[in-house]
Protein backbone atom coordinates (compact mmCIF):
# COMPACT_ATOMS: atom_id res chain seq x y z
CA UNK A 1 -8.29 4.73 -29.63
CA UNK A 2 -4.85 3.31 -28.33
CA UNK A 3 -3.28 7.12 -28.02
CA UNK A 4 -6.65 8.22 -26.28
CA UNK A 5 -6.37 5.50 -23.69
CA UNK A 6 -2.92 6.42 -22.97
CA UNK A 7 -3.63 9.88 -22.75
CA UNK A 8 -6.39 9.56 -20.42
CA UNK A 9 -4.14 7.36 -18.13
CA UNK A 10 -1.37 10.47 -18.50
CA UNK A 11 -3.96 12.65 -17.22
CA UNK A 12 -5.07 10.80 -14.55
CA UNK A 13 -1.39 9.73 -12.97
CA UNK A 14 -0.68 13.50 -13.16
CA UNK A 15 -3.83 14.00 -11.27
CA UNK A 16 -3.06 11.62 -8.45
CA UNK A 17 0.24 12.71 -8.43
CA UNK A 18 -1.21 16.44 -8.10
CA UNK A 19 -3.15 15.44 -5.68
CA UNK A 20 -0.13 13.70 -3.30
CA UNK A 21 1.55 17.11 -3.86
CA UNK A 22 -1.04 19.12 -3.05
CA UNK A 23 -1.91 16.78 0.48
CA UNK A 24 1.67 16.72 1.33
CA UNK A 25 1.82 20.43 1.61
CA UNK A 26 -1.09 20.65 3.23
CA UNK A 27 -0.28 18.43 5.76
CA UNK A 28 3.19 19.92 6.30
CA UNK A 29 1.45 23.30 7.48
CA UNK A 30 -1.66 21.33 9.07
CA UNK A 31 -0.34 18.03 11.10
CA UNK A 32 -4.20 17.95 13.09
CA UNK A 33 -7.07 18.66 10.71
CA UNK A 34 -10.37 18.78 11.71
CA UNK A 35 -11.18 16.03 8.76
CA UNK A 36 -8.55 13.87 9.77
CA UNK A 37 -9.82 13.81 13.44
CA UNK A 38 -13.92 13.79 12.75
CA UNK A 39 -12.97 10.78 10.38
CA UNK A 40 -10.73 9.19 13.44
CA UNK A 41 -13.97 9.54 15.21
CA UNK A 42 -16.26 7.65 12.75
CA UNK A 43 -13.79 4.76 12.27
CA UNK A 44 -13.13 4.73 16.07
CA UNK A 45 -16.89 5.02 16.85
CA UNK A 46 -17.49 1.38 17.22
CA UNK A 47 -15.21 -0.44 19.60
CA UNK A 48 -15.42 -4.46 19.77
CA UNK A 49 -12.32 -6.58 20.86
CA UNK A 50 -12.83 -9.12 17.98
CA UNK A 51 -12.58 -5.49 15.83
CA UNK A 52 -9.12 -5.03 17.66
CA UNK A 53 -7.70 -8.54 17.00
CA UNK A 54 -9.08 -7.97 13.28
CA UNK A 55 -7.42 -4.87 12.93
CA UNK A 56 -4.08 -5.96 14.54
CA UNK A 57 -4.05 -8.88 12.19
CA UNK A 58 -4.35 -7.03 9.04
CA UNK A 59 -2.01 -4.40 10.23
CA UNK A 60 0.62 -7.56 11.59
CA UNK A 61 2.22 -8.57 8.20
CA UNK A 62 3.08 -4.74 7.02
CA UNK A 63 5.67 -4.30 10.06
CA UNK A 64 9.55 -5.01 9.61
CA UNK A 65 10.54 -7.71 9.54
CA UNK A 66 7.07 -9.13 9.28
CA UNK A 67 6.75 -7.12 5.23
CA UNK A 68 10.64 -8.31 4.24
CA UNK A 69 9.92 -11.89 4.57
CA UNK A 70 6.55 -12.45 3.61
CA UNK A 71 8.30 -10.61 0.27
CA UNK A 72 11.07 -12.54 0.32
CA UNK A 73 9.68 -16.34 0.30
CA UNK A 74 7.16 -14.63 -1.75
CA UNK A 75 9.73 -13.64 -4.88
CA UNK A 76 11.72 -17.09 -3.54
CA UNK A 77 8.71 -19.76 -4.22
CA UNK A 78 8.27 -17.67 -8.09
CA UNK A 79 12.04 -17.95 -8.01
CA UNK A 80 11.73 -21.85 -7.67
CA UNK A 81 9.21 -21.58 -10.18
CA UNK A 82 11.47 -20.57 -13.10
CA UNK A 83 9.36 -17.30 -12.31
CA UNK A 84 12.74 -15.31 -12.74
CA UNK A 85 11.35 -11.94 -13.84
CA UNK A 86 8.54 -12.32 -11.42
CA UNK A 87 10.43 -12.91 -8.28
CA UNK A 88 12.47 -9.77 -8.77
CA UNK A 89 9.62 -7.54 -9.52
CA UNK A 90 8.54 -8.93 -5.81
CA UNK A 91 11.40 -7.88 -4.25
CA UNK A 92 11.27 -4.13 -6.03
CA UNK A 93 8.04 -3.50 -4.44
CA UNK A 94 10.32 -3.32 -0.80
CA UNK A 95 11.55 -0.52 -2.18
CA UNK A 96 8.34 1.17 -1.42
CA UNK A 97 9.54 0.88 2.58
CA UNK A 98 12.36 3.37 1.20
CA UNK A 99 9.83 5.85 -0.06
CA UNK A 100 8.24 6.02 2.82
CA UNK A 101 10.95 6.44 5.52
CA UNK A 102 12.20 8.71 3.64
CA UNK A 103 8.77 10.82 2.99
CA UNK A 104 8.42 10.35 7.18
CA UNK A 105 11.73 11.82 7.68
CA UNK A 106 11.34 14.77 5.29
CA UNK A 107 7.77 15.71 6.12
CA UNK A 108 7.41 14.85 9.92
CA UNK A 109 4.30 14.56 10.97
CA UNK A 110 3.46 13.60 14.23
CA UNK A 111 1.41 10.87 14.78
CA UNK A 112 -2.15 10.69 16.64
CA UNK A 113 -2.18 11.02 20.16
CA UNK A 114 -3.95 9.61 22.77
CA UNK A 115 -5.41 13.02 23.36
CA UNK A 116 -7.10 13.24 20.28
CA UNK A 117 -7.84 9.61 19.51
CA UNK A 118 -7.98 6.00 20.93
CA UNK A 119 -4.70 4.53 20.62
CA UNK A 120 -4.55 0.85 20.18
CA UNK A 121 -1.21 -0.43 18.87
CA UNK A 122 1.66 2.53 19.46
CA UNK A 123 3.21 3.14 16.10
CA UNK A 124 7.02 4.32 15.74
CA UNK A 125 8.13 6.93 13.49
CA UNK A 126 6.53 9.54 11.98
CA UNK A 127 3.21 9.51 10.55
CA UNK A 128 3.10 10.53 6.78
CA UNK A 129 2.98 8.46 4.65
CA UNK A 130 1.29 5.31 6.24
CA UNK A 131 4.44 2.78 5.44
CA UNK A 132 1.63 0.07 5.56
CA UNK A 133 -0.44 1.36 3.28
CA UNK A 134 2.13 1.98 0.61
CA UNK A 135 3.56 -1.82 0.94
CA UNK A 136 0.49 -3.56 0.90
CA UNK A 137 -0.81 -1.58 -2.51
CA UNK A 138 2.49 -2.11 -3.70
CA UNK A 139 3.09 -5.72 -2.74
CA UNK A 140 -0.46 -6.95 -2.94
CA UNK A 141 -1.61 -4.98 -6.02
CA UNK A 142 1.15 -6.57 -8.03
CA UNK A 143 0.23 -9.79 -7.07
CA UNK A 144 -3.25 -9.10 -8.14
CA UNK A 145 -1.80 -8.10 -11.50
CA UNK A 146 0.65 -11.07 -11.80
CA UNK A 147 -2.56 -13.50 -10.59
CA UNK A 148 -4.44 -11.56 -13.52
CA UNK A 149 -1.72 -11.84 -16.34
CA UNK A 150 -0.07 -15.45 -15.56
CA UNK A 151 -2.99 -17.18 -17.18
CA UNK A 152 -1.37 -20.54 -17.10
CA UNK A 153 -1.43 -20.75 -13.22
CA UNK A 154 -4.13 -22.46 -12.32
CA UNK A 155 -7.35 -20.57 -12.12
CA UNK A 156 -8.73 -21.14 -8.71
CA UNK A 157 -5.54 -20.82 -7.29
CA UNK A 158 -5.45 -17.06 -9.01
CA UNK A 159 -8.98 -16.31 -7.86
CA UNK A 160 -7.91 -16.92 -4.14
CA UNK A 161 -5.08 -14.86 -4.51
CA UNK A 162 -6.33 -11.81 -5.98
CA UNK A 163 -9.22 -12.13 -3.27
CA UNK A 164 -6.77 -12.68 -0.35
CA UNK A 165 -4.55 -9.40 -1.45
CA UNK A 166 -7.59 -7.35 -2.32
CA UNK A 167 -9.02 -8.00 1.01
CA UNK A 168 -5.82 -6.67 2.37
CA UNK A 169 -5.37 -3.56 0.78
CA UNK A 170 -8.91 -2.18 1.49
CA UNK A 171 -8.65 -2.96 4.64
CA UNK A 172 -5.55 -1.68 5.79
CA UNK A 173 -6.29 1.88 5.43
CA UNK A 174 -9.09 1.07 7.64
CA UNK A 175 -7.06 -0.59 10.25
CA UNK A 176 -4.08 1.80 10.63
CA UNK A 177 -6.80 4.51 11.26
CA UNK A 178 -8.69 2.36 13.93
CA UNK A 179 -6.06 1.16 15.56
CA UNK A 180 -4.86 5.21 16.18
CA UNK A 181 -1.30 4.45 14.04
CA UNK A 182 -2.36 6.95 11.50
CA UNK A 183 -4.73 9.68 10.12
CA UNK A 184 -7.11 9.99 7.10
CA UNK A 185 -4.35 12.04 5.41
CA UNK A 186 -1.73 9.44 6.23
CA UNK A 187 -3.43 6.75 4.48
CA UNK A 188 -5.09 8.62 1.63
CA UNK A 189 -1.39 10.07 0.28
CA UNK A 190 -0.03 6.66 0.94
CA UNK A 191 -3.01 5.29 -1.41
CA UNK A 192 -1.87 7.48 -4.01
CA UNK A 193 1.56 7.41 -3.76
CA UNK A 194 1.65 3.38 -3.87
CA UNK A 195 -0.73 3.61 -6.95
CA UNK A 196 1.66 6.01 -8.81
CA UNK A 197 4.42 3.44 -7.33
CA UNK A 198 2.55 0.33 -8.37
CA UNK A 199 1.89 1.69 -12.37
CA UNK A 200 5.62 2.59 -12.99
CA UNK A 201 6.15 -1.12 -11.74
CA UNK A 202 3.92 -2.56 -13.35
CA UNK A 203 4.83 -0.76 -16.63
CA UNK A 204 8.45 -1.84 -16.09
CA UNK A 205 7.23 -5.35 -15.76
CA UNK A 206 5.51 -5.54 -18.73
CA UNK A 207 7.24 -3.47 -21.56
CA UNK A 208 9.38 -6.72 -21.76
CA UNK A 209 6.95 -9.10 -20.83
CA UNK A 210 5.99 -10.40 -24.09
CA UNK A 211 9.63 -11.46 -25.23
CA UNK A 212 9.20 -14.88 -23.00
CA UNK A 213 7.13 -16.27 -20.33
CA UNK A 214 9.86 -17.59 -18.04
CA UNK A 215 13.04 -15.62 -17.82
């Protein structure tokens, strides 16, 4: 059952990763899809300013410097809490700011225009992948799994957590699309990129795990 379980995982990585491959290419030759814009249009369609100032808020922690020090005093408070192993895990998930200036540079895709959608907050850069999208599953989503396997923090405390970082990673494709920083396409590669990202740290984190609690 054990070799099944990791075989179906094997299969489904390669599919995601498949599927990154296949979008990047596809993206390469088509920067404007017709998908990409009708779903602008949907997210877009409803126009409120609370909706802006929501939007700008979850998008406001996943710019630099904004991303390096809410990672930083993150991995620094598990640091202070003998959380050794922890705190450096933190900081890897920055790396995921490498991946994706480096994706940006090598693909270039434009970003949206004002032309083709409502731009609310001008975005630098190029457009694939969405850098926010890949730190927040990346930096949230291991917090959620760090909240889920330190059992001996206290339990409420987890709960709020895992809520607060879930919140923010479904919402921030929503709000880099709404706010005219990025494209369907943007965020959906960036979705599977940071989950391909987030399993290979994860895995690192807990293949040695079990040999002591506090490092």
């Amino acid at each position: 059952m054990k070799e099944r379980r990791k075989r179906i995982l094997l299969y489904v990585l390669g599919g995601i990763l498949l599927g990154f491959i296949v979008l990047t290419i596809l993206v390469s030759f088509f920067p404007v899809s017709v998908i990409d814009r009708e779903f602008s249009e949907e997210v877009q369609e409803h126009q409120y300013p609370f909706l802006d100032s929501l939007m700008k808020f979850v998008s406001w922690p996943g710019y630099t410097p904004q991303s390096v020090v809410i990672a930083s005093v993150t991995a620094i408070i598990f640091f202070l809490f003998r959380r050794r192993k922890e705190s450096l895990f933190i900081l890897l998930t920055m790396i995921s700011g490498v991946i994706s200036s480096s994706l940006k540079i090598l693909i270039d895709r434009p970003r949206p225009t004002d032309d083709l959608v409502r731009i609310i907050e001008i975005a630098k850069h190029q457009s694939f992948p969405s850098g926010h999208v890949l730190f927040y599953v990346s930096f949230f989503g291991f917090l959620i799994i760090l909240m889920n396997h330190l059992k001996d923090i206290n339990r409420p405390f987890r709960i709020a957590v895992i809520a607060v970082c879930a919140f923010m990673i479904f919402t921030i494709p929503v709000s880099r699309i709404y706010l005219g920083a990025h494209w369907f396409t943007d965020v959906l590669g960036s979705a599977m990129l940071g989950i391909l990202f987030l399993f290979g740290l994860s895995y690192l984190y807990m293949k040695n795990h079990n040999h002591t609690e506090h490092s």
